[in-house]
C-alpha atoms as a PDB file:
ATOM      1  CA  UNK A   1     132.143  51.244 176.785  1.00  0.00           C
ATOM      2  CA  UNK A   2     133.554  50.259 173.162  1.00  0.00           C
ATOM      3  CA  UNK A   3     136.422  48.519 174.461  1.00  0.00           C
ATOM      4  CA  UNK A   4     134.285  46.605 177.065  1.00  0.00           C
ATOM      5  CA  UNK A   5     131.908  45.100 174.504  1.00  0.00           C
ATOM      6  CA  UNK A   6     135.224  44.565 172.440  1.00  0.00           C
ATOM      7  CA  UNK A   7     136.834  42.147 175.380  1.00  0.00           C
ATOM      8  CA  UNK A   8     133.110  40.962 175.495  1.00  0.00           C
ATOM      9  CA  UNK A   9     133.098  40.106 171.787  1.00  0.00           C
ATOM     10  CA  UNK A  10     136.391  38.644 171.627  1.00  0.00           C
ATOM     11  CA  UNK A  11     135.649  35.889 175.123  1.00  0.00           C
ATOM     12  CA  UNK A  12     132.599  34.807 173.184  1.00  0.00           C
ATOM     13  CA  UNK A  13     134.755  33.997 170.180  1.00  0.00           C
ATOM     14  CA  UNK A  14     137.435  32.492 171.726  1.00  0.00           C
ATOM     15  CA  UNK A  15     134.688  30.189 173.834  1.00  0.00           C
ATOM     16  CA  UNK A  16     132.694  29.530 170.421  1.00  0.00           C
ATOM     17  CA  UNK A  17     136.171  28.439 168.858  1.00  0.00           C
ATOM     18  CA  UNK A  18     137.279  26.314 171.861  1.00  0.00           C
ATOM     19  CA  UNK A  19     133.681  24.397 171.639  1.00  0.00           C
ATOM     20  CA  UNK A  20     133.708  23.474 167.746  1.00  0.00           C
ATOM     21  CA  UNK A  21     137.465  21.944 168.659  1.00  0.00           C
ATOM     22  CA  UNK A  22     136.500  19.923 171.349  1.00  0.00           C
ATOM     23  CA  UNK A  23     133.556  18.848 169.722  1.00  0.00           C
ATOM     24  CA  UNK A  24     136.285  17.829 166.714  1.00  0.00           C
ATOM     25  CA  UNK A  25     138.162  16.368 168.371  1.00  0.00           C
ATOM     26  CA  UNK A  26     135.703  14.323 170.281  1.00  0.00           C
ATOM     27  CA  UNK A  27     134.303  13.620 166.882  1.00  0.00           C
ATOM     28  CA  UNK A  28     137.816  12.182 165.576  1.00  0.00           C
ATOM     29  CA  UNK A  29     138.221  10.093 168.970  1.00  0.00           C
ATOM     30  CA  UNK A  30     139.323   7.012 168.139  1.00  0.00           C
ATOM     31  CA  UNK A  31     136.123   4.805 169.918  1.00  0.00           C
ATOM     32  CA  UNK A  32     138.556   1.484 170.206  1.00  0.00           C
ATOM     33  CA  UNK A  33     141.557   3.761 171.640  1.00  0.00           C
ATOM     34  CA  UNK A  34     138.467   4.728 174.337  1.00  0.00           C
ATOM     35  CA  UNK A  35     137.891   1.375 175.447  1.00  0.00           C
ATOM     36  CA  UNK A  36     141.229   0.470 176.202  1.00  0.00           C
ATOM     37  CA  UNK A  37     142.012   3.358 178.050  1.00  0.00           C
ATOM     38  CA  UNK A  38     138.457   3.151 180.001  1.00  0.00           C
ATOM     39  CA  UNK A  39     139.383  -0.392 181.261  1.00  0.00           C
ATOM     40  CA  UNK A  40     142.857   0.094 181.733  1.00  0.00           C
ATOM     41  CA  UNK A  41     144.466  -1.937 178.953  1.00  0.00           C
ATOM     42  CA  UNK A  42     147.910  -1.708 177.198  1.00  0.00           C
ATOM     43  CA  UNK A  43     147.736  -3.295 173.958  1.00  0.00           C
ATOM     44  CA  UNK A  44     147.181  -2.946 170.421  1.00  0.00           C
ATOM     45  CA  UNK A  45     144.211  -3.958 168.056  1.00  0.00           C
ATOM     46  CA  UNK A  46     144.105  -4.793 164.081  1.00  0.00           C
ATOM     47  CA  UNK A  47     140.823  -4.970 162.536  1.00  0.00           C
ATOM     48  CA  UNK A  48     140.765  -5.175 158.701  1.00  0.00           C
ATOM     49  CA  UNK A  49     138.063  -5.748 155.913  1.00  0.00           C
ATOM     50  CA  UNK A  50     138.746  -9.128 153.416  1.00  0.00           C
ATOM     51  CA  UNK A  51     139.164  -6.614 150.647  1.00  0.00           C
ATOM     52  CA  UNK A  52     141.624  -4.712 152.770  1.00  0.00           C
ATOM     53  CA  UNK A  53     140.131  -1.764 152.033  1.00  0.00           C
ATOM     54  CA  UNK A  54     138.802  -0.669 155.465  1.00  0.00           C
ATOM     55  CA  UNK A  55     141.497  -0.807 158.367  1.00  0.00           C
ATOM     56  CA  UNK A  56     140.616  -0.220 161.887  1.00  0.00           C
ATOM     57  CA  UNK A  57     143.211   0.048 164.273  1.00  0.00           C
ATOM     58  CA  UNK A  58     144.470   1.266 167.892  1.00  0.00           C
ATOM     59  CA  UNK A  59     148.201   1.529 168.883  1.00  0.00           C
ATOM     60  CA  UNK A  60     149.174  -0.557 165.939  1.00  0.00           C
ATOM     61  CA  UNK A  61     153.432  -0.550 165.186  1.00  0.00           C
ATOM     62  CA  UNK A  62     154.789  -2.923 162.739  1.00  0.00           C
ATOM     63  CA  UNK A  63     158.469  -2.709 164.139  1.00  0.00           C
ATOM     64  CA  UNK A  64     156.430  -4.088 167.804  1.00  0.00           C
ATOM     65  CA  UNK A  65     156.325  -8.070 167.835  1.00  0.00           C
ATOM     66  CA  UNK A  66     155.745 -10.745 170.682  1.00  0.00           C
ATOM     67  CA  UNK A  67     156.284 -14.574 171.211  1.00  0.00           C
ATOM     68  CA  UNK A  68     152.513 -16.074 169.920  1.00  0.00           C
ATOM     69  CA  UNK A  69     152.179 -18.468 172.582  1.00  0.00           C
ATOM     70  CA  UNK A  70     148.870 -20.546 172.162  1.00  0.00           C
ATOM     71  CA  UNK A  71     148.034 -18.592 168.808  1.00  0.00           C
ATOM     72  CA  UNK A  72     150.868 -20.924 167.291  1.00  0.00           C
ATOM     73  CA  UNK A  73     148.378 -23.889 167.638  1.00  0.00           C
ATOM     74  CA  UNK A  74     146.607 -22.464 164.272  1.00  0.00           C
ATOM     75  CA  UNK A  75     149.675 -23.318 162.383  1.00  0.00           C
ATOM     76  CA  UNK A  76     150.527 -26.156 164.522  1.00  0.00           C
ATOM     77  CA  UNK A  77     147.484 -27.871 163.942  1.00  0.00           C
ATOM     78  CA  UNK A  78     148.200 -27.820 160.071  1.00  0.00           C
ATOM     79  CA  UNK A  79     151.806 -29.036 160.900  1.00  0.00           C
ATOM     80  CA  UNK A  80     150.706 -31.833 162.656  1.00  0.00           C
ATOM     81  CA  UNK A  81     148.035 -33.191 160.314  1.00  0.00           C
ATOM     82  CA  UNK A  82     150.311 -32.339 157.567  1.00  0.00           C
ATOM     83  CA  UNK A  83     152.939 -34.686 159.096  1.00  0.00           C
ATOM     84  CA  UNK A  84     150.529 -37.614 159.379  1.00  0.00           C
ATOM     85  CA  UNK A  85     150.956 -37.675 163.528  1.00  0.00           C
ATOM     86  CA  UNK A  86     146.998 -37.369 163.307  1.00  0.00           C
ATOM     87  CA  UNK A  87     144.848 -38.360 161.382  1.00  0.00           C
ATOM     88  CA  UNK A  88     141.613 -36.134 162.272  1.00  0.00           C
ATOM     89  CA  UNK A  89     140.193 -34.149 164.523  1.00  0.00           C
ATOM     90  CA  UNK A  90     138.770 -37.036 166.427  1.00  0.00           C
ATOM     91  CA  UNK A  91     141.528 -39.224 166.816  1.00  0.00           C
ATOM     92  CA  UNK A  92     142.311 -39.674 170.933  1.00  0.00           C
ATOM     93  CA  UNK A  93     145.635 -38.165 172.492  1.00  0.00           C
ATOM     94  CA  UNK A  94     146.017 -40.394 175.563  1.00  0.00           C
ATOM     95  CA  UNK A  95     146.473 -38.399 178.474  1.00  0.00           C
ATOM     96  CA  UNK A  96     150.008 -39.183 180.721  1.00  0.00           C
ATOM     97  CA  UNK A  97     148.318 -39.143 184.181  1.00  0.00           C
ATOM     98  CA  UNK A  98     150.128 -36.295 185.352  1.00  0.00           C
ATOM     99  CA  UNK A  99     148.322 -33.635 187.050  1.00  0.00           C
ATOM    100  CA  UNK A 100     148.485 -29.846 185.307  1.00  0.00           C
ATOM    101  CA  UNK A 101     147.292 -26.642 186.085  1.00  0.00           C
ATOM    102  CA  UNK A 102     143.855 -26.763 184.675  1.00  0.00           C
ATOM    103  CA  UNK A 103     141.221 -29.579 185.152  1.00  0.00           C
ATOM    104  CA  UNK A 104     140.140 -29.562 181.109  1.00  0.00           C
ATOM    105  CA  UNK A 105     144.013 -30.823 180.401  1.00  0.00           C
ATOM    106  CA  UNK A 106     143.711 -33.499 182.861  1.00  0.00           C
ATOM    107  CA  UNK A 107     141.962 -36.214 180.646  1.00  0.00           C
ATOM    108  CA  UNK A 108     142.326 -38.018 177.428  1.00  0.00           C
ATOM    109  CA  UNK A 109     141.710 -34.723 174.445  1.00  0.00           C
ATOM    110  CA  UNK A 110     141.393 -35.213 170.567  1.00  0.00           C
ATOM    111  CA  UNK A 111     142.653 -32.323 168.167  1.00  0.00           C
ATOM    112  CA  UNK A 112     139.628 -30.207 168.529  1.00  0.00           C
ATOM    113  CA  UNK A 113     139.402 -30.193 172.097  1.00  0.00           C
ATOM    114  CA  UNK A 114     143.352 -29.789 172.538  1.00  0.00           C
ATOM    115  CA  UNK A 115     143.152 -26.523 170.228  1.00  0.00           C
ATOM    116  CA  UNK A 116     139.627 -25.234 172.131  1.00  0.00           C
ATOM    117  CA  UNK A 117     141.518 -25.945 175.752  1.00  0.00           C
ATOM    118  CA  UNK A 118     145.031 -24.813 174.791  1.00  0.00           C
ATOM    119  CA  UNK A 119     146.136 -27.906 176.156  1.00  0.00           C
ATOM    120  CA  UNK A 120     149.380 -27.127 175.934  1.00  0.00           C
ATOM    121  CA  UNK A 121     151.481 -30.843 176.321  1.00  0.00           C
ATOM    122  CA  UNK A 122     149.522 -32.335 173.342  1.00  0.00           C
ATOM    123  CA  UNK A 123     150.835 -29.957 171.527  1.00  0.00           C
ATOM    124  CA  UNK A 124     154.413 -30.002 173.131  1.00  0.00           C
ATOM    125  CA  UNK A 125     154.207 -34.165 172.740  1.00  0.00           C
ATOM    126  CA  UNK A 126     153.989 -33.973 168.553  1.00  0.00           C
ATOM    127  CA  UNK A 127     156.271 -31.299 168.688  1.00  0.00           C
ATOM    128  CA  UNK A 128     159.031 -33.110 169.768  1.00  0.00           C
ATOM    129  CA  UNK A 129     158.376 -35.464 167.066  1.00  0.00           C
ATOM    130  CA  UNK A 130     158.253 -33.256 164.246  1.00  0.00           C
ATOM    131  CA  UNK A 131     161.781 -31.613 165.479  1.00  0.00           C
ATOM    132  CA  UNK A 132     163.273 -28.197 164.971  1.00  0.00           C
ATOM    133  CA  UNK A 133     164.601 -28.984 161.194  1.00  0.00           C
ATOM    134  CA  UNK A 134     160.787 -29.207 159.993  1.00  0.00           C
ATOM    135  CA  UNK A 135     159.825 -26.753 162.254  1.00  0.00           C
ATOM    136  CA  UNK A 136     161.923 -24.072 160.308  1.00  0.00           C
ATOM    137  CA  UNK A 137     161.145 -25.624 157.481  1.00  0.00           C
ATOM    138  CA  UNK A 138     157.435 -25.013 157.613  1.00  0.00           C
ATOM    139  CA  UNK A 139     157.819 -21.484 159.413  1.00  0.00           C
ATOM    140  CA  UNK A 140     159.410 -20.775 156.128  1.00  0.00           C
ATOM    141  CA  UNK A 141     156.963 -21.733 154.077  1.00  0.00           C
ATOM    142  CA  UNK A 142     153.992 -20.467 155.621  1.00  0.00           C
ATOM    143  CA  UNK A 143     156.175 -16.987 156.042  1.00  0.00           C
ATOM    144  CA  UNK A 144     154.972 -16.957 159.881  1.00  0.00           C
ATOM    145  CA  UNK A 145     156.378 -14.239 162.108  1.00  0.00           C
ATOM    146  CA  UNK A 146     160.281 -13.915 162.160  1.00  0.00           C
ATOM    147  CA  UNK A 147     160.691 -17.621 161.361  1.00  0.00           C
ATOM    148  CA  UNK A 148     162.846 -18.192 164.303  1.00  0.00           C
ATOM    149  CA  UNK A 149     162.339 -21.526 166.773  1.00  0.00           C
ATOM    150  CA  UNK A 150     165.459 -21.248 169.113  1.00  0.00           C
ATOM    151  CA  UNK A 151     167.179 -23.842 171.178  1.00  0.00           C
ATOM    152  CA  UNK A 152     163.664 -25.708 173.181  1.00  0.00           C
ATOM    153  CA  UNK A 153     161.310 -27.232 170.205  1.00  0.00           C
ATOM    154  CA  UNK A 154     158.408 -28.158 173.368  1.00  0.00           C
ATOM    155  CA  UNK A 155     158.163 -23.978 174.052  1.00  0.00           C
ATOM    156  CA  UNK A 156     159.300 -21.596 171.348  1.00  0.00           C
ATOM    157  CA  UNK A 157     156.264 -20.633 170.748  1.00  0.00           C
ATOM    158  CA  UNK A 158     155.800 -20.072 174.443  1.00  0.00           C
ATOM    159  CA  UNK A 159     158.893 -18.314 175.648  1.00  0.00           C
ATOM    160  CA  UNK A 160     161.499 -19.216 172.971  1.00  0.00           C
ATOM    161  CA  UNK A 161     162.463 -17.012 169.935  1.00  0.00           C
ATOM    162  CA  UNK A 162     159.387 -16.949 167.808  1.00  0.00           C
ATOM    163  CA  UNK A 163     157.901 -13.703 166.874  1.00  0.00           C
ATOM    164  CA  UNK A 164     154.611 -12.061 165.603  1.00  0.00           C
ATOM    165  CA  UNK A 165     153.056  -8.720 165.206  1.00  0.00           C
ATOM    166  CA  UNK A 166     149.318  -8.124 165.099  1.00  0.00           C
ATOM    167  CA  UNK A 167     149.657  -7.520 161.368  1.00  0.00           C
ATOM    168  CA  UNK A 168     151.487 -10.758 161.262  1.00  0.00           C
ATOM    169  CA  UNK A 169     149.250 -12.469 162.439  1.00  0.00           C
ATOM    170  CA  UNK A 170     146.141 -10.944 160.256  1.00  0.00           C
ATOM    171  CA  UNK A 171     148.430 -12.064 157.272  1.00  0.00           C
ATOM    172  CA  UNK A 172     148.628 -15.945 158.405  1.00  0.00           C
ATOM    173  CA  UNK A 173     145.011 -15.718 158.993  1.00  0.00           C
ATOM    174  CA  UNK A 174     144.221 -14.471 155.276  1.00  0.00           C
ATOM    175  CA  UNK A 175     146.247 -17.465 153.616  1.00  0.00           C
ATOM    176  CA  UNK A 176     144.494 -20.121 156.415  1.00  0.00           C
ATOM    177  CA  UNK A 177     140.921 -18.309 155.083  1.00  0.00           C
ATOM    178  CA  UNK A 178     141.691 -18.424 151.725  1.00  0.00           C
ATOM    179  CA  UNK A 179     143.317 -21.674 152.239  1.00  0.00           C
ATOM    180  CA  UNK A 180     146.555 -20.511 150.661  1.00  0.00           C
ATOM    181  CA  UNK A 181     148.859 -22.757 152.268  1.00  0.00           C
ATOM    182  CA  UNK A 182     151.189 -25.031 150.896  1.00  0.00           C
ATOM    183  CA  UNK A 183     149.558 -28.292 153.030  1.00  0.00           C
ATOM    184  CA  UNK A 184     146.885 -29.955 152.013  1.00  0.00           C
ATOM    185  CA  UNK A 185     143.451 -28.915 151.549  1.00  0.00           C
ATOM    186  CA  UNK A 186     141.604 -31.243 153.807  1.00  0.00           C
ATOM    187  CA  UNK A 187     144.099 -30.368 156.422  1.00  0.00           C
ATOM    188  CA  UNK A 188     142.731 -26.297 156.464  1.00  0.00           C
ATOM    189  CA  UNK A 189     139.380 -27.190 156.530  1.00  0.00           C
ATOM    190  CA  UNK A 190     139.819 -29.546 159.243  1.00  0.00           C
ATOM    191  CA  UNK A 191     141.424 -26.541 161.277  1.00  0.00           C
ATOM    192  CA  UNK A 192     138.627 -24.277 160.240  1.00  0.00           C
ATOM    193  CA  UNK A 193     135.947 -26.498 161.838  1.00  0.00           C
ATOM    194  CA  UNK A 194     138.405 -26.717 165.159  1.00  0.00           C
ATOM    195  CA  UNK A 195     138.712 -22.959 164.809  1.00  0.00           C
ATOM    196  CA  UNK A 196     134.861 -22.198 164.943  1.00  0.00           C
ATOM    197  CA  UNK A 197     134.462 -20.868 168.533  1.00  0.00           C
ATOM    198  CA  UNK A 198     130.957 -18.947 168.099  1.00  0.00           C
ATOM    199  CA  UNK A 199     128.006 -19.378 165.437  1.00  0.00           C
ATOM    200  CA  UNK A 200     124.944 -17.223 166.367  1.00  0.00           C
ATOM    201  CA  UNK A 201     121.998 -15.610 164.079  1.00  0.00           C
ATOM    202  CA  UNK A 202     123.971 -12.513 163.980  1.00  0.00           C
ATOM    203  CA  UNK A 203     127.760 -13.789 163.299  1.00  0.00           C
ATOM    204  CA  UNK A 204     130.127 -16.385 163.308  1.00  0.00           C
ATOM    205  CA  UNK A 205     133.884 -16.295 164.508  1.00  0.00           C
ATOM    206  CA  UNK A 206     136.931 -18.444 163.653  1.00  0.00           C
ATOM    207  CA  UNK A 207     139.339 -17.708 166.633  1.00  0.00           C
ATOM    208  CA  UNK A 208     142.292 -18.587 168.855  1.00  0.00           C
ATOM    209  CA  UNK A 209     143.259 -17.168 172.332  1.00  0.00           C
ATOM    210  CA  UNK A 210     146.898 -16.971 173.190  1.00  0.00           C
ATOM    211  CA  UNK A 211     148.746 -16.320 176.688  1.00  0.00           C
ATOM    212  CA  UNK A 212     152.022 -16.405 177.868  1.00  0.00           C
ATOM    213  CA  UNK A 213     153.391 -14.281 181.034  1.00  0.00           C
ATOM    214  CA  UNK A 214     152.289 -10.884 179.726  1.00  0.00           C
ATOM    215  CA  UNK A 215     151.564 -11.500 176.217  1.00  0.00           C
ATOM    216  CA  UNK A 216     147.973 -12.024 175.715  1.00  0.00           C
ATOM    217  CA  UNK A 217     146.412 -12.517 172.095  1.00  0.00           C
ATOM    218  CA  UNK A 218     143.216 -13.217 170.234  1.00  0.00           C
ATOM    219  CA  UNK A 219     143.214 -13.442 167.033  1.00  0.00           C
ATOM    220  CA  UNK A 220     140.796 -14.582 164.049  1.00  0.00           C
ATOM    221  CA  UNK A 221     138.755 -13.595 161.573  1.00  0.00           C
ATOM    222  CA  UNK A 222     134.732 -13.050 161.913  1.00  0.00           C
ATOM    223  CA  UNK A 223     131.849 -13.099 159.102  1.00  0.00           C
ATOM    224  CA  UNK A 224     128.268 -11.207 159.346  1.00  0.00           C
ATOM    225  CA  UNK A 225     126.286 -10.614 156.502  1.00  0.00           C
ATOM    226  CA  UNK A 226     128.427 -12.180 153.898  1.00  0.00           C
ATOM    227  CA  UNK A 227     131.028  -9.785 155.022  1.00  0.00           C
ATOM    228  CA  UNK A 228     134.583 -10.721 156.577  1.00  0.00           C
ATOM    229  CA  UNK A 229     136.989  -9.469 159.186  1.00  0.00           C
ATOM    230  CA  UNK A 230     140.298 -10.050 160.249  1.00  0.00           C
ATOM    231  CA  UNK A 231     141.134  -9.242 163.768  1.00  0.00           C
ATOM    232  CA  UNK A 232     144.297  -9.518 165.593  1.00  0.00           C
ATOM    233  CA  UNK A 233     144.077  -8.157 169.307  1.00  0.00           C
ATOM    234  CA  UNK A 234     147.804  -8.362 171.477  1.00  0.00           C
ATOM    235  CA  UNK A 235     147.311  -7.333 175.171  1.00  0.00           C
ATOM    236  CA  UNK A 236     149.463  -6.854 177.551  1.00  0.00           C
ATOM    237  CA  UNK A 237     148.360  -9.516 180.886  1.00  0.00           C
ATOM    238  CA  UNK A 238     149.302  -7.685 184.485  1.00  0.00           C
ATOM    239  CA  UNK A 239     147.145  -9.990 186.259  1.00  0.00           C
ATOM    240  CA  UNK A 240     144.603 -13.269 185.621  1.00  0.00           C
ATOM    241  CA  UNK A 241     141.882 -10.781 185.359  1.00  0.00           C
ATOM    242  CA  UNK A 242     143.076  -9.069 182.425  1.00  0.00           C
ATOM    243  CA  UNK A 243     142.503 -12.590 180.658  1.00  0.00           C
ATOM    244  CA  UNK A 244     138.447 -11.263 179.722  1.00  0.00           C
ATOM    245  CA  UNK A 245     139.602  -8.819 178.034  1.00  0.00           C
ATOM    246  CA  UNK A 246     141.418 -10.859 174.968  1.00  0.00           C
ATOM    247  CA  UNK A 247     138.064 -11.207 173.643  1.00  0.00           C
ATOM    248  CA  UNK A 248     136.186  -8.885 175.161  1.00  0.00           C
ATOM    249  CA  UNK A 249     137.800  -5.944 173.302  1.00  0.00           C
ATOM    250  CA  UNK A 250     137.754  -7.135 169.781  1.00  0.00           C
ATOM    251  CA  UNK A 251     134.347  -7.927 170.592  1.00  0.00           C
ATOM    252  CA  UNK A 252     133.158  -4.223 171.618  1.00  0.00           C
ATOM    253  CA  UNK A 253     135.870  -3.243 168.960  1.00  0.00           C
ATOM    254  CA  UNK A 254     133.394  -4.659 166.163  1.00  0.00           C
ATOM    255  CA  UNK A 255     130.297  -3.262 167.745  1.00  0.00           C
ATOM    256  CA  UNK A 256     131.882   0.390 168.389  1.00  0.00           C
ATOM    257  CA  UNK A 257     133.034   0.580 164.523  1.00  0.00           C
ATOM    258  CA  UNK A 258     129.395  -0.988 163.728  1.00  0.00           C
ATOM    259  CA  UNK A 259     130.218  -4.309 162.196  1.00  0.00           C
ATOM    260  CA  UNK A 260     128.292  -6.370 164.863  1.00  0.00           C
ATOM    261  CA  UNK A 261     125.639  -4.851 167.210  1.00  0.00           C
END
């Protein structure tokens, strides 16, 4: 009867002891690593405080880098006005004619709405003019990514030999915040009013949205209650559908680690 209540004993322990460590461990889930995995995502997610002092993160490795596609336009847009091929944000880029994939590139644009569509031949049409020599030159400067253009100046940025990790990217978007960048002043804070893509009672987000083939990217920094956040959110884009999620992450992101409700 001793050894009975022994066995007993000992199955009660062993369940006590396997309920505290699943309760740990559910504890120390990581809640952004959850919504990936509930919605099926591959990707990786940088979220850090302006004093750098609070880092959230899922899947994050520094070694891991991808081409920036449409992100680029943040430093493009400060290349361009730099390089006096526009003047401001208002200034009319006359469309060609020719017919592209998405209606909203199909019409005369201005810098703002070129950088909020992604139009992606206004961009390609000053790049030609401000040619791969200044190109480097300003990569190197601004320390962007792996500083590398490659042999077609209309797409490196796209599918060429341009480079940039999440963390990259979150250190770009510091220096463009703290407009620490060797252009001038006037020229940052005419990006950051092109960059504004939401302004509600509760928070307000400077952003850009980046896809090409499987690389998907959002990326930008968000402010609520005096408080500031860089975000840098690289997916990987198996079909159209996947686009939502881009934004849709970093969004729930901020909510699960209780920045925004």
């Amino acid at each position: 009867m001793q050894t009975i209540n022994i066995w007993k004993y000992m199955n009660v322990l062993k369940f006590c002891i396997l309920l505290i460590l699943s309760s740990n461990l559910c504890a120390n889930e990581n809640p952004i690593e959850a919504l990936y995995k509930s919605n099926h995502i591959n990707g990786s997610l940088l979220i850090e405080s302006l004093d750098g002092k609070e880092k959230h993160q899922y899947n994050v490795n520094d070694q891991e880098s991808f081409v920036p596609a449409s992100t680029f336009k943040i430093p493009n847009t400060l290349i361009i006005l730099e390089e006096g091929l526009i003047k401001d944000s208002s200034e009319v880029i006359k469309w060609d004619g020719k017919e592209r994939a998405y209606a909203s590139w199909n019409k005369d644009q201005t810098l703002k709405t070129a950088f909020q569509y992604s139009c992606v031949w206004c961009y390609q049409r000053y790049a030609i003019k401000v040619d791969d020599k200044k190109y480097s030159q300003y990569l190197a400067k601004f320390n962007y990514g792996n500083l590398l253009t490659g042999n077609n100046i209309e797409r490196f940025w796209l599918d060429g030999d341009l480079r940039m990790s999440v963390k990259d990217q979150i250190c770009f978007l510091r220096k463009v915040h703290a407009e620490n960048l060797p252009v001038k002043k006037q020229h940052i804070k005419t990006l950051k009013r092109i960059m504004l893509s939401e302004n509600n009672e509760n928070y307000k987000i400077w952003s850009k949205t980046g896809w090409s083939g499987k690389d998907g990217w959002y990326v930008g920094y968000l402010v609520t209650n005096d408080q500031t956040w860089f975000f840098a959110n690289h997916i990987e884009i198996n079909k159209n559908s996947d686009l939502k999620f881009r934004k849709n992450l970093t969004i729930e992101a901020f909510k699960a680690i209780g920045v925004i409700q």
